[in-house]
PDB file of N, CA and C in Angstrom:
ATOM      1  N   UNK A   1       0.992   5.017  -3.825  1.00  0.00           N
ATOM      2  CA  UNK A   1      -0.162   5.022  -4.703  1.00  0.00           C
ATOM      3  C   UNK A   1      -1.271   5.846  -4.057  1.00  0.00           C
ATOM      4  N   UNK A   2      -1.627   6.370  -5.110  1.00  0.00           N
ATOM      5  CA  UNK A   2      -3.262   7.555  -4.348  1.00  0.00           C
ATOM      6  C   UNK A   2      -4.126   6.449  -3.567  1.00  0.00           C
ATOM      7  N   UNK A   3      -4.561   5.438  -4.007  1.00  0.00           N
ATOM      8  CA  UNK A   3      -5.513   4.658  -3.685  1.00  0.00           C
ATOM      9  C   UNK A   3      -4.895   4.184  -1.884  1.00  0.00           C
ATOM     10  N   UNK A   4      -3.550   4.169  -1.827  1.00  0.00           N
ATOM     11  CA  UNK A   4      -3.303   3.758  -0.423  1.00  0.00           C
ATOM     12  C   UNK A   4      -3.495   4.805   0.043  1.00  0.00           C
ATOM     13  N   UNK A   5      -3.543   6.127  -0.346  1.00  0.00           N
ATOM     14  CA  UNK A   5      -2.766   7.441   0.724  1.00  0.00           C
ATOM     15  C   UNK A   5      -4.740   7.269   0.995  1.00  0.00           C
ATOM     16  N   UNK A   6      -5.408   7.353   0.220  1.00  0.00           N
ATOM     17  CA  UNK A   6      -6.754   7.719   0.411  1.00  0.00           C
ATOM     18  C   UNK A   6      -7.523   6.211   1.530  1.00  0.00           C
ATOM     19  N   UNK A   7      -7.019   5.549   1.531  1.00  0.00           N
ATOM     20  CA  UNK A   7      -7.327   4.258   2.405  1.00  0.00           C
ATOM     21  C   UNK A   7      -6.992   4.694   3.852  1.00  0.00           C
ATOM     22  N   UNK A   8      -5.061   4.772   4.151  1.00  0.00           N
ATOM     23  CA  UNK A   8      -4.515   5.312   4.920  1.00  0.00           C
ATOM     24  C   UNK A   8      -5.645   6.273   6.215  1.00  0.00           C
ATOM     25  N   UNK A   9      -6.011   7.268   5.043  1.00  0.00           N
ATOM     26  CA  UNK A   9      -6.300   8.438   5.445  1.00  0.00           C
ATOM     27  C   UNK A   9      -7.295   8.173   5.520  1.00  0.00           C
ATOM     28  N   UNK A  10      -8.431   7.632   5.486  1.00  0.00           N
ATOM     29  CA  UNK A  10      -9.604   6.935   5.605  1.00  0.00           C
ATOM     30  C   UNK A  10      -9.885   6.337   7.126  1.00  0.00           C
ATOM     31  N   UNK A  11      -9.167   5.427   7.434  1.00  0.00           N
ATOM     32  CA  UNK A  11      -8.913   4.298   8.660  1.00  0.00           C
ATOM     33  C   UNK A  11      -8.281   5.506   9.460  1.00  0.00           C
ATOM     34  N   UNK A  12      -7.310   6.190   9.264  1.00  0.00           N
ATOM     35  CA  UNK A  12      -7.245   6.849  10.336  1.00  0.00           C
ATOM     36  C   UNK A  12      -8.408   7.854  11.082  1.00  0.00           C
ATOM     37  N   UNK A  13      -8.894   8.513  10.067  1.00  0.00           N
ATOM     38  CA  UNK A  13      -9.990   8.910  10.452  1.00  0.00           C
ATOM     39  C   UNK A  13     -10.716   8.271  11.243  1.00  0.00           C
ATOM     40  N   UNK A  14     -11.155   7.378  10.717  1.00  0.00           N
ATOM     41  CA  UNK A  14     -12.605   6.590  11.350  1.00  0.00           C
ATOM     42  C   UNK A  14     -11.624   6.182  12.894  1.00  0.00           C
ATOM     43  N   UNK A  15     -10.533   5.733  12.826  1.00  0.00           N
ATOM     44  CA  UNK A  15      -9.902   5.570  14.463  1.00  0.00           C
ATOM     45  C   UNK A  15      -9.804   6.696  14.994  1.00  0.00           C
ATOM     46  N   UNK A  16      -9.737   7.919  14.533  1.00  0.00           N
ATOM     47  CA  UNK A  16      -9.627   8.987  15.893  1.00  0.00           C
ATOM     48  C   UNK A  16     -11.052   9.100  16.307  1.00  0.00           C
ATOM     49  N   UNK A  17     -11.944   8.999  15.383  1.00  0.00           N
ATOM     50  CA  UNK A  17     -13.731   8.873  16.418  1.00  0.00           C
ATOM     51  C   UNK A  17     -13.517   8.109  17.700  1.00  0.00           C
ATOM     52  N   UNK A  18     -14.291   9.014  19.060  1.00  0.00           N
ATOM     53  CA  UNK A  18     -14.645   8.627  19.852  1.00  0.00           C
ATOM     54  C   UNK A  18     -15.436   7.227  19.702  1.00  0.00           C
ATOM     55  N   UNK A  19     -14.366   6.332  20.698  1.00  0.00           N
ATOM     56  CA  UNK A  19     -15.023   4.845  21.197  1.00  0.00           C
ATOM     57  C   UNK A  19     -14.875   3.793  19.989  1.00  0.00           C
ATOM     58  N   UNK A  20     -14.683   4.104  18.851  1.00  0.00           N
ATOM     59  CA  UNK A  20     -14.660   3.529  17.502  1.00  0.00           C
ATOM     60  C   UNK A  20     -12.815   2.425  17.362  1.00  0.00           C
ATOM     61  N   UNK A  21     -13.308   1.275  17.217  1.00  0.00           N
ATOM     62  CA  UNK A  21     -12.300   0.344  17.266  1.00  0.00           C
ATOM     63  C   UNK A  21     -11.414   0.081  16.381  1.00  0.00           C
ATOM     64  N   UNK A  22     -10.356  -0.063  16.671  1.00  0.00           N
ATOM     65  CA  UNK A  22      -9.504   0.083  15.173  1.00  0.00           C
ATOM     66  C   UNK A  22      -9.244  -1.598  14.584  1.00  0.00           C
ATOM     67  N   UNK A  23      -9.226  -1.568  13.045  1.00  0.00           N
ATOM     68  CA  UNK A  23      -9.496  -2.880  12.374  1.00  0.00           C
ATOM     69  C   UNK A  23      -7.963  -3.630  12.740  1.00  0.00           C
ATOM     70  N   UNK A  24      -8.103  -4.823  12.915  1.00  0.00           N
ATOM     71  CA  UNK A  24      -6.781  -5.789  13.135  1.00  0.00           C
ATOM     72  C   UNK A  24      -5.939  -5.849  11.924  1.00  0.00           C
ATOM     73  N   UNK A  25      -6.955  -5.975  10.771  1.00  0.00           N
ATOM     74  CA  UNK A  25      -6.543  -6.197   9.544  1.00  0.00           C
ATOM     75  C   UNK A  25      -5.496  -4.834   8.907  1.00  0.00           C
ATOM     76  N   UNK A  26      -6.044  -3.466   8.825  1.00  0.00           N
ATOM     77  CA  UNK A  26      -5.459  -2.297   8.387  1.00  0.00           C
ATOM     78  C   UNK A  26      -4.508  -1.945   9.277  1.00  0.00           C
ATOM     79  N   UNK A  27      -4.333  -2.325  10.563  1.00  0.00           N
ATOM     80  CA  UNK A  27      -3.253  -1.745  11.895  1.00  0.00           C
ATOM     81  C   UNK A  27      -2.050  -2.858  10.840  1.00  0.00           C
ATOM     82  N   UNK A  28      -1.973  -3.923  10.463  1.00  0.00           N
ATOM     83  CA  UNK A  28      -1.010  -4.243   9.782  1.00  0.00           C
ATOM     84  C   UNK A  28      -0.557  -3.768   8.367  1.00  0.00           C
ATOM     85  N   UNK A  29      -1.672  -3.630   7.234  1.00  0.00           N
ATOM     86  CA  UNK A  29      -1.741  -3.218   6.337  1.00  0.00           C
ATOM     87  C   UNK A  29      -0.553  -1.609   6.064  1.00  0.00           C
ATOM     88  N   UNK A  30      -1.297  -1.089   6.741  1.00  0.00           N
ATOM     89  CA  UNK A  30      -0.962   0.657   6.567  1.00  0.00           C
ATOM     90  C   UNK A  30       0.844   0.069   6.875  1.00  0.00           C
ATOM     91  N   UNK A  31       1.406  -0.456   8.663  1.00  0.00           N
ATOM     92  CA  UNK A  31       2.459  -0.487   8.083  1.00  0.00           C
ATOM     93  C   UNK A  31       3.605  -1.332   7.402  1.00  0.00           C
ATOM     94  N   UNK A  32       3.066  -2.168   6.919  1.00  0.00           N
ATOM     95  CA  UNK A  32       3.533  -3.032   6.390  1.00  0.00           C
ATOM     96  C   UNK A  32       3.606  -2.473   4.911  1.00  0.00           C
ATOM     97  N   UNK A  33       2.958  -1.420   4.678  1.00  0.00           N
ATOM     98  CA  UNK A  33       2.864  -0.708   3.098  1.00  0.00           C
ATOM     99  C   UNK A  33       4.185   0.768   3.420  1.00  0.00           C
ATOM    100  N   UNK A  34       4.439   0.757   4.636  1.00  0.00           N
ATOM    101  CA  UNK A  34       5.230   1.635   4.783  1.00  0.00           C
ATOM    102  C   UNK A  34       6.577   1.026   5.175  1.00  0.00           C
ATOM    103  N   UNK A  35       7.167  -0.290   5.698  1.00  0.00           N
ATOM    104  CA  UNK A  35       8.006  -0.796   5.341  1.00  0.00           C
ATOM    105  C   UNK A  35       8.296  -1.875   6.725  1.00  0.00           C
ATOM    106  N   UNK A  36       7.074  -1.266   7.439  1.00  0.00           N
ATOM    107  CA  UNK A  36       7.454  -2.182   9.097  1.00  0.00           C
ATOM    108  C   UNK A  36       7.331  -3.455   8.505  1.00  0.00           C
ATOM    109  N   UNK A  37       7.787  -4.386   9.830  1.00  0.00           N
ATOM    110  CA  UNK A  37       7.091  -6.001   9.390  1.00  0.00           C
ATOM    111  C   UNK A  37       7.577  -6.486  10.807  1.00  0.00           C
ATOM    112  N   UNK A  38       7.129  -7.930  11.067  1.00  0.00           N
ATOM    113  CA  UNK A  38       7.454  -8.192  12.429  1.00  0.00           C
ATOM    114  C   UNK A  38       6.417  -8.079  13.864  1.00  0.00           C
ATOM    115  N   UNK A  39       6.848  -7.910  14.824  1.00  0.00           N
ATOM    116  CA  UNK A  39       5.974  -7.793  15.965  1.00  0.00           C
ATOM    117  C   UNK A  39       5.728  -6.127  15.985  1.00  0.00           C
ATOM    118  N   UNK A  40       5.379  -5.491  15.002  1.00  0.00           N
ATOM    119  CA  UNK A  40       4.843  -4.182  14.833  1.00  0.00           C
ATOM    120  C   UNK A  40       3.732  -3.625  15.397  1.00  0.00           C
ATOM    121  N   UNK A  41       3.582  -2.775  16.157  1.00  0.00           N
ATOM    122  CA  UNK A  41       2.422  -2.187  16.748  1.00  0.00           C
ATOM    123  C   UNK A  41       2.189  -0.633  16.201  1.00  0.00           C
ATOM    124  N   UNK A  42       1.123  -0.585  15.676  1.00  0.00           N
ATOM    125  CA  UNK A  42       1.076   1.162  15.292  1.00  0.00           C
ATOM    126  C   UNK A  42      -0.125   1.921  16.606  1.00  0.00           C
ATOM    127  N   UNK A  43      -0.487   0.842  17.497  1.00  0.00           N
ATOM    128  CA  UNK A  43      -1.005   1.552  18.545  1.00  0.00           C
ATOM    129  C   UNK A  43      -0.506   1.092  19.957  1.00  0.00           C
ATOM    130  N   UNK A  44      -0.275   1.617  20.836  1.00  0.00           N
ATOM    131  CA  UNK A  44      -0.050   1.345  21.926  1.00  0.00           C
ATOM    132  C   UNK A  44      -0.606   0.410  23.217  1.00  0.00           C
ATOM    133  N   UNK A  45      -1.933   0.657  22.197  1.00  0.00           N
ATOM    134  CA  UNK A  45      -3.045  -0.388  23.613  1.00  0.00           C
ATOM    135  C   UNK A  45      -2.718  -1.883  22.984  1.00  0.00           C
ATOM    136  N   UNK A  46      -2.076  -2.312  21.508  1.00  0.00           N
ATOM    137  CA  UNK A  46      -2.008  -3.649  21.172  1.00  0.00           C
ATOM    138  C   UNK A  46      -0.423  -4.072  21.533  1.00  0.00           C
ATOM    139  N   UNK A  47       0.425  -3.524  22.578  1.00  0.00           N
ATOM    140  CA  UNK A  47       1.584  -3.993  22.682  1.00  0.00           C
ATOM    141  C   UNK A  47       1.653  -4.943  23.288  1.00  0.00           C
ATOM    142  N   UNK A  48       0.464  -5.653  24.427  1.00  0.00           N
ATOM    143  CA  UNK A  48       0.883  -6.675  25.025  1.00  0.00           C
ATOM    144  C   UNK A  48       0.473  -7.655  24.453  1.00  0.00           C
ATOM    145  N   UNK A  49       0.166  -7.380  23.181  1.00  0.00           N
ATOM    146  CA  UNK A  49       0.278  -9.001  21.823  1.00  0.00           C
ATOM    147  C   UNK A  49       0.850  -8.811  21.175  1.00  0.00           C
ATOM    148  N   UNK A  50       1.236 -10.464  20.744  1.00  0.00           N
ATOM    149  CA  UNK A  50       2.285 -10.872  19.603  1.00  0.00           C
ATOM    150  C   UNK A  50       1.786 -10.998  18.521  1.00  0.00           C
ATOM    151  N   UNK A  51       2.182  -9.932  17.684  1.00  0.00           N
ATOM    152  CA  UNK A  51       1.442 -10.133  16.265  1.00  0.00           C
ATOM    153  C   UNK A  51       2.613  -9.800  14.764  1.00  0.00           C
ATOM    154  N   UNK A  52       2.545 -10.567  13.857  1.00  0.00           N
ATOM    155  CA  UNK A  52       3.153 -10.560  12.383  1.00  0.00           C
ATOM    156  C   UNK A  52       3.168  -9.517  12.036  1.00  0.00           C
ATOM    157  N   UNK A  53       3.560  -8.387  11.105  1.00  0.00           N
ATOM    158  CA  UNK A  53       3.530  -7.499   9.953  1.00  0.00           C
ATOM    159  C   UNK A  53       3.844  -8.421   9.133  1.00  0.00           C
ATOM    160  N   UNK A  54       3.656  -9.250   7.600  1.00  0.00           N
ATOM    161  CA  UNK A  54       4.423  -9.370   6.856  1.00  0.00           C
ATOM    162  C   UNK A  54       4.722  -8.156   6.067  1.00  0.00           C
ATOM    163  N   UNK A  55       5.931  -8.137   5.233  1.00  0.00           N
ATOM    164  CA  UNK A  55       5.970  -7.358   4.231  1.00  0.00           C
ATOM    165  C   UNK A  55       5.653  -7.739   3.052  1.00  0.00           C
ATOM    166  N   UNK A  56       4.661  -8.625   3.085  1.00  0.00           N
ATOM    167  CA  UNK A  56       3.567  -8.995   1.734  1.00  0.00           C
ATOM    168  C   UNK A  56       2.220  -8.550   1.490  1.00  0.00           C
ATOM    169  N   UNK A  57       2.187  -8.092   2.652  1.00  0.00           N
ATOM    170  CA  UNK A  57       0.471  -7.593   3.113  1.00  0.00           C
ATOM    171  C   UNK A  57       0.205  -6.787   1.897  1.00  0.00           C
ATOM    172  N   UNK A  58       1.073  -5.481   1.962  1.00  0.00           N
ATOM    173  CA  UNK A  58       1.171  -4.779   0.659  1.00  0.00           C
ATOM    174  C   UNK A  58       0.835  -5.039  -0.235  1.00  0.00           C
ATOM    175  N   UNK A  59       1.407  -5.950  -1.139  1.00  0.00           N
ATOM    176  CA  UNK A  59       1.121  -6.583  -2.400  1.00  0.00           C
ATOM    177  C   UNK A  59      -0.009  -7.120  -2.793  1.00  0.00           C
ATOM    178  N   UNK A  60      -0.792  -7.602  -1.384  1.00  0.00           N
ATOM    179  CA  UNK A  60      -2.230  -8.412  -1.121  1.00  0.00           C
ATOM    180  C   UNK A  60      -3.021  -7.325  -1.514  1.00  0.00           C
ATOM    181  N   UNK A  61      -3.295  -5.536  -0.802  1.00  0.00           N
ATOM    182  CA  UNK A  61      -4.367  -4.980  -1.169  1.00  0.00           C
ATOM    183  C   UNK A  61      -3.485  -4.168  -1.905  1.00  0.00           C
ATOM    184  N   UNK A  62      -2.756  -3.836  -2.754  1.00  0.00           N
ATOM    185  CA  UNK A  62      -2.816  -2.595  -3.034  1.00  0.00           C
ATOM    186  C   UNK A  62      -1.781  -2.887  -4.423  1.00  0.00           C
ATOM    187  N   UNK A  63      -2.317  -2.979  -5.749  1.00  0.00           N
ATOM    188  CA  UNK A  63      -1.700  -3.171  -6.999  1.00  0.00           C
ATOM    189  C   UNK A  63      -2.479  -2.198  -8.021  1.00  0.00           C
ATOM    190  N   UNK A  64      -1.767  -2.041  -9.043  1.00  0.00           N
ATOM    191  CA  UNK A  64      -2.163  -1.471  -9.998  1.00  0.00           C
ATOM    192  C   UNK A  64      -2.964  -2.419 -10.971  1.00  0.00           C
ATOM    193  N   UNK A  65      -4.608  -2.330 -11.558  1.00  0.00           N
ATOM    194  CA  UNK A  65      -5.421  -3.531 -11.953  1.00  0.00           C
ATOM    195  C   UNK A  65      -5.120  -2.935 -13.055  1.00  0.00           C
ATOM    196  N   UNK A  66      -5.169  -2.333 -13.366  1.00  0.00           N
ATOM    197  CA  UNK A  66      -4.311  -2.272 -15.434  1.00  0.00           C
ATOM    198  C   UNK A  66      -2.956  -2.879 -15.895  1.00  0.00           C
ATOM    199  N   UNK A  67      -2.297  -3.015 -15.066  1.00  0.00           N
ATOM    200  CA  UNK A  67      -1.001  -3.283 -14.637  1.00  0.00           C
ATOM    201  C   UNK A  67      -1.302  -4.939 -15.000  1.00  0.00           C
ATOM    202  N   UNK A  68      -2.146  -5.694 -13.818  1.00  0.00           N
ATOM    203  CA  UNK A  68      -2.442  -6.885 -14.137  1.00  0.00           C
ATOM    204  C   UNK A  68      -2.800  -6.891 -15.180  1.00  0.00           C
ATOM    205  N   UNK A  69      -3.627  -6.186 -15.482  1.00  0.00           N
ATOM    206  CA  UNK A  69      -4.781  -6.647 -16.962  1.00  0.00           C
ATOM    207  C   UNK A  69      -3.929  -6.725 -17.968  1.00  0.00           C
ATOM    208  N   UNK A  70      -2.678  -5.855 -17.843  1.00  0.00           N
ATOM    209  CA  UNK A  70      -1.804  -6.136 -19.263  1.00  0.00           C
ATOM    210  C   UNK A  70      -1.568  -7.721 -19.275  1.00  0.00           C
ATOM    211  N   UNK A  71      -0.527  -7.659 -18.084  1.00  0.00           N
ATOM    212  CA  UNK A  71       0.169  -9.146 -18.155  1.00  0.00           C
ATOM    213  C   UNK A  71      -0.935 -10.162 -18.124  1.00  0.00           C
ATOM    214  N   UNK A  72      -1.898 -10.285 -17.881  1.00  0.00           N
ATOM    215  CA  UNK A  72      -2.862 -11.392 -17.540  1.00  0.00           C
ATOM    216  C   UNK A  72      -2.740 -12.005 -18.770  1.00  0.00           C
ATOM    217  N   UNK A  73      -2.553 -13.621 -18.713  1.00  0.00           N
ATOM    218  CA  UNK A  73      -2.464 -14.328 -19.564  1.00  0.00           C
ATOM    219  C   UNK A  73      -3.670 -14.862 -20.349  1.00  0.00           C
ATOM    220  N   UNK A  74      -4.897 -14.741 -19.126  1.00  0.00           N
ATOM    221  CA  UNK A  74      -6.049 -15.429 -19.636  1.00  0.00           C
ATOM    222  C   UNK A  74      -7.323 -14.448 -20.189  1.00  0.00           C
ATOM    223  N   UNK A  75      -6.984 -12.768 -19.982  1.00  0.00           N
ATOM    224  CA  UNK A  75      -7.651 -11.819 -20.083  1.00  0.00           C
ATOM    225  C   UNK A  75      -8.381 -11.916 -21.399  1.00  0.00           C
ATOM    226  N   UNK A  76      -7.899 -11.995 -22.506  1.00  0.00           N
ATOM    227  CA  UNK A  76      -8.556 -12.377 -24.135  1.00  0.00           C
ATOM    228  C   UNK A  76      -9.369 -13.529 -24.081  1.00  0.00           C
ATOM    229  N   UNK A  77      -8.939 -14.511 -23.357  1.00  0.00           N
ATOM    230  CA  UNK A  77     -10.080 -15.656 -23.619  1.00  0.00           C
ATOM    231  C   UNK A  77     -11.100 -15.268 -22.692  1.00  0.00           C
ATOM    232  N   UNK A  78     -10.935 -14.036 -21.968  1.00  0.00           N
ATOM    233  CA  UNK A  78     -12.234 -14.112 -20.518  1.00  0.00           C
ATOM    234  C   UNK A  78     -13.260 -13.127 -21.165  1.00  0.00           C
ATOM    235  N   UNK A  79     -12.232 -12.212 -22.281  1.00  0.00           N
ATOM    236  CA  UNK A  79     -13.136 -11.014 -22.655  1.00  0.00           C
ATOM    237  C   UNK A  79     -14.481 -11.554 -23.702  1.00  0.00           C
ATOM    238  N   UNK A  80     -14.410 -12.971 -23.514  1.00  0.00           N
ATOM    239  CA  UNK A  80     -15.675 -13.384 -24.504  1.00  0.00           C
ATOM    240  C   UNK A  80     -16.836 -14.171 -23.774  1.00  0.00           C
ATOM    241  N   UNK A  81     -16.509 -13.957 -22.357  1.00  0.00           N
ATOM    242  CA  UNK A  81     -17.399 -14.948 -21.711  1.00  0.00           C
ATOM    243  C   UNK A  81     -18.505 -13.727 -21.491  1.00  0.00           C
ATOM    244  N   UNK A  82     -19.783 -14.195 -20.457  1.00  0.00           N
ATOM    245  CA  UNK A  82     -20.610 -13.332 -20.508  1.00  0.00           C
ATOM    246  C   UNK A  82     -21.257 -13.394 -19.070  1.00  0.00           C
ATOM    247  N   UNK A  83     -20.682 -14.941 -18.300  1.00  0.00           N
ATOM    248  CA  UNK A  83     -21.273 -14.963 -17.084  1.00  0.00           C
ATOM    249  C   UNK A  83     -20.571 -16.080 -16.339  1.00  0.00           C
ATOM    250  N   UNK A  84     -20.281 -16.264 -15.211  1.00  0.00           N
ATOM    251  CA  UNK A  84     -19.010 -16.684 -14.139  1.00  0.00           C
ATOM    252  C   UNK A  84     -19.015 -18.228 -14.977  1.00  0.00           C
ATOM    253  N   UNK A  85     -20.209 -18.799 -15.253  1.00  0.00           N
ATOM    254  CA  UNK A  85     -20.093 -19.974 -15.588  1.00  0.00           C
ATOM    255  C   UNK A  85     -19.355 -20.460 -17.230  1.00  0.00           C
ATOM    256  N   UNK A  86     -19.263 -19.472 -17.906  1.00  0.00           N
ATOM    257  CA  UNK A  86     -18.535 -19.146 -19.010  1.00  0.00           C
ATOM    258  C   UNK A  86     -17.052 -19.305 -18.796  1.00  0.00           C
ATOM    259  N   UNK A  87     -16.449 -18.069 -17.696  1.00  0.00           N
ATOM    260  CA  UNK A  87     -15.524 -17.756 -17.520  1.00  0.00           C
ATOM    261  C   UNK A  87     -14.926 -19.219 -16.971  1.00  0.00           C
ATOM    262  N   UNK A  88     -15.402 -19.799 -15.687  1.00  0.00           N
ATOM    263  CA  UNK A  88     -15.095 -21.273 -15.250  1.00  0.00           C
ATOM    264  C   UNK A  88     -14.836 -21.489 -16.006  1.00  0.00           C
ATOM    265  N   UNK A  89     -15.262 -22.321 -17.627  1.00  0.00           N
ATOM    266  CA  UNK A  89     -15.517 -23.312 -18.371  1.00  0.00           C
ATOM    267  C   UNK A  89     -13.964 -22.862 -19.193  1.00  0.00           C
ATOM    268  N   UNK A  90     -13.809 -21.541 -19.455  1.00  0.00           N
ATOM    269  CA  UNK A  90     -12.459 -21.171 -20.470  1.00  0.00           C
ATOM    270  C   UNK A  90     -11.520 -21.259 -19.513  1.00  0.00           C
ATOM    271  N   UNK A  91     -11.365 -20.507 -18.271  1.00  0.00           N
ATOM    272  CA  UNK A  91     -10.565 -21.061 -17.545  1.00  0.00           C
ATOM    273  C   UNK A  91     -10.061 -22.677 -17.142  1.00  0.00           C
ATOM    274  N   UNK A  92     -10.961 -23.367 -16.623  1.00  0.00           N
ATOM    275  CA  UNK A  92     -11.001 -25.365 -16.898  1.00  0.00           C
ATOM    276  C   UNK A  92     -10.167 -25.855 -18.034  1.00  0.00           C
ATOM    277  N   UNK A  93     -10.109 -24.872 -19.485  1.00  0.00           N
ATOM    278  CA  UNK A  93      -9.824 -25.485 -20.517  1.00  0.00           C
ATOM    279  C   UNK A  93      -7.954 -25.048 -20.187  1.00  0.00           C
ATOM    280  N   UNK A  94      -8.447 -23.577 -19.984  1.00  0.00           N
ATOM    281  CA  UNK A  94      -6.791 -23.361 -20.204  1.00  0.00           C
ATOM    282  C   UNK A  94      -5.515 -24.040 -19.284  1.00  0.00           C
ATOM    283  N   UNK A  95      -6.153 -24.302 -18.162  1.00  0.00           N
ATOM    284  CA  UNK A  95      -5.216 -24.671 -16.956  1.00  0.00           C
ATOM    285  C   UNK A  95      -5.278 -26.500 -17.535  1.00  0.00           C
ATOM    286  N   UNK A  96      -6.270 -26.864 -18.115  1.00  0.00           N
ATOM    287  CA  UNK A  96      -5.554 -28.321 -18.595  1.00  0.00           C
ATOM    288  C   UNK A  96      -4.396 -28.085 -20.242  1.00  0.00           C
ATOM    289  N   UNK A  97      -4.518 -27.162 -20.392  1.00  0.00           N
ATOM    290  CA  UNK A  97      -3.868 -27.325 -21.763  1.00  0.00           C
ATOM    291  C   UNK A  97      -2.053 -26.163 -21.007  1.00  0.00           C
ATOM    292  N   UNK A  98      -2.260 -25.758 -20.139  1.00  0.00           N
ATOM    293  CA  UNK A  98      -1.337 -24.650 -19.681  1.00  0.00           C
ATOM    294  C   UNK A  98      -0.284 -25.470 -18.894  1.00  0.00           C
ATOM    295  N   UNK A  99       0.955 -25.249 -19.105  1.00  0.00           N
ATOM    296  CA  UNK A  99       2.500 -25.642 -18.808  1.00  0.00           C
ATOM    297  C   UNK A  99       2.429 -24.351 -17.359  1.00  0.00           C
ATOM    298  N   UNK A 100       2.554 -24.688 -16.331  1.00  0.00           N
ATOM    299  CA  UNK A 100       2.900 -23.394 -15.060  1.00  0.00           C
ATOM    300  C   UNK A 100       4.142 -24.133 -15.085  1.00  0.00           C
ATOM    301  N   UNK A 101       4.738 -22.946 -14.325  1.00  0.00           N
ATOM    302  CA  UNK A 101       6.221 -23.005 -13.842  1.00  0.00           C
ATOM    303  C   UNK A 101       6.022 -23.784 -12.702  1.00  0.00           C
ATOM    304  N   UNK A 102       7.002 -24.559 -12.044  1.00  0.00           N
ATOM    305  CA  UNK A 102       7.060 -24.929 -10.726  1.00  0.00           C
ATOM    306  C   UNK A 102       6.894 -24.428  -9.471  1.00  0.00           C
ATOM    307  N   UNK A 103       5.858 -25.035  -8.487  1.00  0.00           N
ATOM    308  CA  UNK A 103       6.005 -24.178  -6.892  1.00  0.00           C
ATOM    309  C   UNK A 103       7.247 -23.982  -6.480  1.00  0.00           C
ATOM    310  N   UNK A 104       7.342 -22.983  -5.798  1.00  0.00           N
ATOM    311  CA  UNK A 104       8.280 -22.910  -4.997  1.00  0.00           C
ATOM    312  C   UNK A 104       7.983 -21.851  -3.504  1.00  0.00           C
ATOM    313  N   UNK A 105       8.724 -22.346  -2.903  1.00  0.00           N
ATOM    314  CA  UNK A 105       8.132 -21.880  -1.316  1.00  0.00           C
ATOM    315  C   UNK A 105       8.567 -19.901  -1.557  1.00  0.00           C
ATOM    316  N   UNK A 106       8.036 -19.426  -0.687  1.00  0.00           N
ATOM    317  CA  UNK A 106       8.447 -17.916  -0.337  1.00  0.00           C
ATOM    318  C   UNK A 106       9.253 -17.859   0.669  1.00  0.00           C
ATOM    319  N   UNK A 107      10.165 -17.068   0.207  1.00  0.00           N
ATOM    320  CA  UNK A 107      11.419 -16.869   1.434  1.00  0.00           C
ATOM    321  C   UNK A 107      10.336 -15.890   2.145  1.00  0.00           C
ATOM    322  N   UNK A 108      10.352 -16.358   3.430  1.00  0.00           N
ATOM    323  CA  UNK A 108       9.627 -15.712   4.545  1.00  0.00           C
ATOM    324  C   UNK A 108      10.327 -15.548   5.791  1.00  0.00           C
TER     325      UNK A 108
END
């Protein structure tokens, strides 16, 4: 997606500046959107820690919001509210009147 390549390319930047620290959060992000996961390091000075990639990270920042907006179930009843306390109140209604599917854990 453009929006990652332009993120990507963003953070890297700002890490090759002199003295400038690189974020904990995006050192997983970037590769976990590229397919790493695990005790992944994309820099060398963080190898002597133990740290996660999931391969969910992805999915966390980086979706298509039209994409949602189609499927969104509650999008028509929200398009009439006018202010958060609106939106609460239609939301409150729908989740008591709404059948969800069952939890179920994530294969992780």
């Amino acid at each position: 997606m453009e929006c990652f390549q332009l993120f990507e390319a963003a953070a890297r930047y700002v890490w090759e500046q002199p003295e400038h620290p690189k974020s904990h959060i995006s050192t997983r992000i970037i590769p976990a959107v590229h397919g790493e996961s695990g005790n992944y390091h994309m820099y060398d000075e963080y190898e002597k820690t133990t740290i996660f990639v999931s391969p969910l990270m992805n999915l966390y920042w980086f979706f298509d919001a039209n994409t949602v907006i189609r499927r969104s179930l509650i999008i028509e009843t929200l398009k009439t509210t006018y202010n958060f306390r609106e939106a609460f109140l239609k939301i409150a209604t729908l989740e008591r009147d709404f059948v969800a599917r069952p939890r179920r854990s994530i294969p992780y």
